[in-house]
C-alpha atoms as a PDB file:
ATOM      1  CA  UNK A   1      26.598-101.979-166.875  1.00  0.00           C
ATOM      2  CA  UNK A   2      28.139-105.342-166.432  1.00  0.00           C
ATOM      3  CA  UNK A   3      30.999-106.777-168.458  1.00  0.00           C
ATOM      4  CA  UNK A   4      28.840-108.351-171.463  1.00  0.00           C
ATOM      5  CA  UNK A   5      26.421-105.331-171.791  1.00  0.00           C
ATOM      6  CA  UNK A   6      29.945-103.049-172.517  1.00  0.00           C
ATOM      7  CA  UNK A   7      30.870-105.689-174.905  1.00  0.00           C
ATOM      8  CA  UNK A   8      27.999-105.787-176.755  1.00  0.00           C
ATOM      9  CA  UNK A   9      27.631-101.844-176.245  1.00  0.00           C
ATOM     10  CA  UNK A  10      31.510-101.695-177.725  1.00  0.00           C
ATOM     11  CA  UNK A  11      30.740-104.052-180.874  1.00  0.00           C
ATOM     12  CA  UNK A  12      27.649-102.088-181.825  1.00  0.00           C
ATOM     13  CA  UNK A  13      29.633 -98.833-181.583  1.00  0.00           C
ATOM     14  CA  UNK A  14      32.084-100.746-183.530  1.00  0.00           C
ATOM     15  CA  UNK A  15      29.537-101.959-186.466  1.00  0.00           C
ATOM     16  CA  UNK A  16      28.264 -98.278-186.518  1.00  0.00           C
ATOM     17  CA  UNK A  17      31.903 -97.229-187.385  1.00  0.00           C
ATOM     18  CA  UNK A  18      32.534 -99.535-190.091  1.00  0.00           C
ATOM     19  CA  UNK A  19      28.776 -99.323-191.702  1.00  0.00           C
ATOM     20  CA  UNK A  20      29.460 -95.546-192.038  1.00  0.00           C
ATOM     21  CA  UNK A  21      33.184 -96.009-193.257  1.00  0.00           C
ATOM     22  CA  UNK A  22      31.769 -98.281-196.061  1.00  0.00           C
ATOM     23  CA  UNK A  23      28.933 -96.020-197.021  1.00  0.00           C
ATOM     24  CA  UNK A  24      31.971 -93.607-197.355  1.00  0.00           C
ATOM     25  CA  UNK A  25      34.240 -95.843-198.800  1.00  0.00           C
ATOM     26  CA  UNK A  26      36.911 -94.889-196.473  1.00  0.00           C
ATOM     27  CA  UNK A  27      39.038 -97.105-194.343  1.00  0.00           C
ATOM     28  CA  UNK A  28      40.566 -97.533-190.516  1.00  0.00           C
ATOM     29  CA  UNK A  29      43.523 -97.289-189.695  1.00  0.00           C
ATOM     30  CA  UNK A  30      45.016 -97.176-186.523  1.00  0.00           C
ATOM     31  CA  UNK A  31      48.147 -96.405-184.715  1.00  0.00           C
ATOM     32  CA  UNK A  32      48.006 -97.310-180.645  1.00  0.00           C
ATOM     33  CA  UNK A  33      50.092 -97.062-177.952  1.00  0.00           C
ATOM     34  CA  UNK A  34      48.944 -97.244-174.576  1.00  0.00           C
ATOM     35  CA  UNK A  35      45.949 -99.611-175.969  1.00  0.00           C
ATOM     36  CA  UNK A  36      48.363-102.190-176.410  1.00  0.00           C
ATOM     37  CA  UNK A  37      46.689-103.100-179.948  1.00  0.00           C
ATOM     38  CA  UNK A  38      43.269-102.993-178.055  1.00  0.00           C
ATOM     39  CA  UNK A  39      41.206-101.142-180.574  1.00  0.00           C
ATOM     40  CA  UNK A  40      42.711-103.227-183.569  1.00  0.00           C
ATOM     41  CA  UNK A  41      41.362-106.032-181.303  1.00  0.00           C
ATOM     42  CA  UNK A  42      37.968-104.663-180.916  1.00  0.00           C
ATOM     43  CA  UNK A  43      37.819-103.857-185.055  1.00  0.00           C
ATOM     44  CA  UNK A  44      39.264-107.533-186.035  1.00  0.00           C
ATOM     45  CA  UNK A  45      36.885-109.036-183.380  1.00  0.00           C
ATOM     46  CA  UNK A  46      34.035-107.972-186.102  1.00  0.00           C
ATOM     47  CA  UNK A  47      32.808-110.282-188.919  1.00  0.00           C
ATOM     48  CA  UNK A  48      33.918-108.181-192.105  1.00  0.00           C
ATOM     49  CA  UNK A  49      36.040-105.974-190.854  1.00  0.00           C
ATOM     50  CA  UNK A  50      38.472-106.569-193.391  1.00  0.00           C
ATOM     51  CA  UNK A  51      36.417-104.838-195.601  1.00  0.00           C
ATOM     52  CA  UNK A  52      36.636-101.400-193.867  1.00  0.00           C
ATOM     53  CA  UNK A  53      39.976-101.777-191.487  1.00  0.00           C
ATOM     54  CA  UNK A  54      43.216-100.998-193.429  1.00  0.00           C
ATOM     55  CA  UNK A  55      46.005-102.036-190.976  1.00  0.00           C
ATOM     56  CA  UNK A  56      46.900-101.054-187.373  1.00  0.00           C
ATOM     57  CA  UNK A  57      50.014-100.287-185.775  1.00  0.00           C
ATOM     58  CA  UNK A  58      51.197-100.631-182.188  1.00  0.00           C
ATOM     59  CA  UNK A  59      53.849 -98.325-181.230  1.00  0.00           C
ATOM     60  CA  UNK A  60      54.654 -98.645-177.676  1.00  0.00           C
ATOM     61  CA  UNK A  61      57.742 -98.131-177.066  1.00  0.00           C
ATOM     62  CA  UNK A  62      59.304 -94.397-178.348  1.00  0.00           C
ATOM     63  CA  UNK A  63      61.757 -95.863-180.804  1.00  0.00           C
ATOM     64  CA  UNK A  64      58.992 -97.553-182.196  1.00  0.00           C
ATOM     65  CA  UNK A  65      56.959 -94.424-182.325  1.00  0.00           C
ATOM     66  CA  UNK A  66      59.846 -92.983-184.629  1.00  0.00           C
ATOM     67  CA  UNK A  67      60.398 -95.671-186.566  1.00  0.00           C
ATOM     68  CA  UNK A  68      57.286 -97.303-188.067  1.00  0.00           C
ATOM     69  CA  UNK A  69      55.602 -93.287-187.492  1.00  0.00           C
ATOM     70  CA  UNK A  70      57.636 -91.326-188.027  1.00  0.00           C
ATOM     71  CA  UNK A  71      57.103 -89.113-184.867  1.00  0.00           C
ATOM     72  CA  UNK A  72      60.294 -86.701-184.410  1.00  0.00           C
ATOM     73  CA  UNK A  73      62.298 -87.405-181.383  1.00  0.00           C
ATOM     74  CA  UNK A  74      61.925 -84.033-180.018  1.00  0.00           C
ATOM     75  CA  UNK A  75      58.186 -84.220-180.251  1.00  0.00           C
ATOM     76  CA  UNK A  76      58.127 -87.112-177.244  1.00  0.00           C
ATOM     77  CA  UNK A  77      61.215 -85.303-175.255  1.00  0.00           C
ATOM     78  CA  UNK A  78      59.441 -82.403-175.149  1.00  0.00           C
ATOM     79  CA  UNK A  79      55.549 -83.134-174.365  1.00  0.00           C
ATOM     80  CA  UNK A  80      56.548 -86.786-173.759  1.00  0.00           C
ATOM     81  CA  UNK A  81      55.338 -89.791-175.272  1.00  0.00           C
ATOM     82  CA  UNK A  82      51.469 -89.585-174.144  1.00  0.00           C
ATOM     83  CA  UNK A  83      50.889 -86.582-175.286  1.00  0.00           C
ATOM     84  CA  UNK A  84      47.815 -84.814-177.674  1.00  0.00           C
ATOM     85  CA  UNK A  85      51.393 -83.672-179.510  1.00  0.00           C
ATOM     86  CA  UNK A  86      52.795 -86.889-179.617  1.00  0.00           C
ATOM     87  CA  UNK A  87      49.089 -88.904-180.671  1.00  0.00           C
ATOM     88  CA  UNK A  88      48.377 -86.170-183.443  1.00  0.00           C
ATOM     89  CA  UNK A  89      51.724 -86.847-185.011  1.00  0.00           C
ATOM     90  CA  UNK A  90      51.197 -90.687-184.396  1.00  0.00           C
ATOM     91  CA  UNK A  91      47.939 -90.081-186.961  1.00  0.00           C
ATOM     92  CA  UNK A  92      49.903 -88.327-189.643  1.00  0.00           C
ATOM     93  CA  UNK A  93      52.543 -91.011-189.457  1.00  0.00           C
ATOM     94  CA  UNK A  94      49.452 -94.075-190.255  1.00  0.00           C
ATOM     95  CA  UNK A  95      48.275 -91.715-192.910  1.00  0.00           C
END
């Protein structure tokens, strides 16, 4: 698959997300680290988006992680910052 077929392939998944969010009439949120802001990137990159995407957060560095999430400091000292620990506590720190 060449570059523009996973591009296409990525904003189709995308659209498929935020169709099914509105029928749901739920939103996205995210909260990224090692993406860099990536996937807000992807959702933004959409035509409408704004209808389905809430707000994103990029938390990169640990202090950041703690502040604007709320993720305990002990949480990344002990299973570090890229961790399923660390991510699932990311989550309940958007919600």
């Amino acid at each position: 698959m060449d570059t523009n077929e996973n591009q296409m392939s990525l904003e189709s998944l995308v659209t498929q997300v935020g169709d099914e969010l509105i029928s749901r009439g739920e939103n996205l949120v995210t909260a990224e680290s090692c993406t860099g802001g990536w996937v807000s990137m992807l959702v933004t990159s959409i035509a409408g988006s704004s209808s389905w995407f809430d707000r994103g957060f990029v938390t990169y560095s640990n202090e950041s992680k703690q502040e604007m999430l709320s993720v305990d400091k002990q949480v990344i000292e002990i299973h570090g910052a890229v961790s399923e620990e660390a991510a699932r506590h990311m989550v309940q720190g958007a919600i």
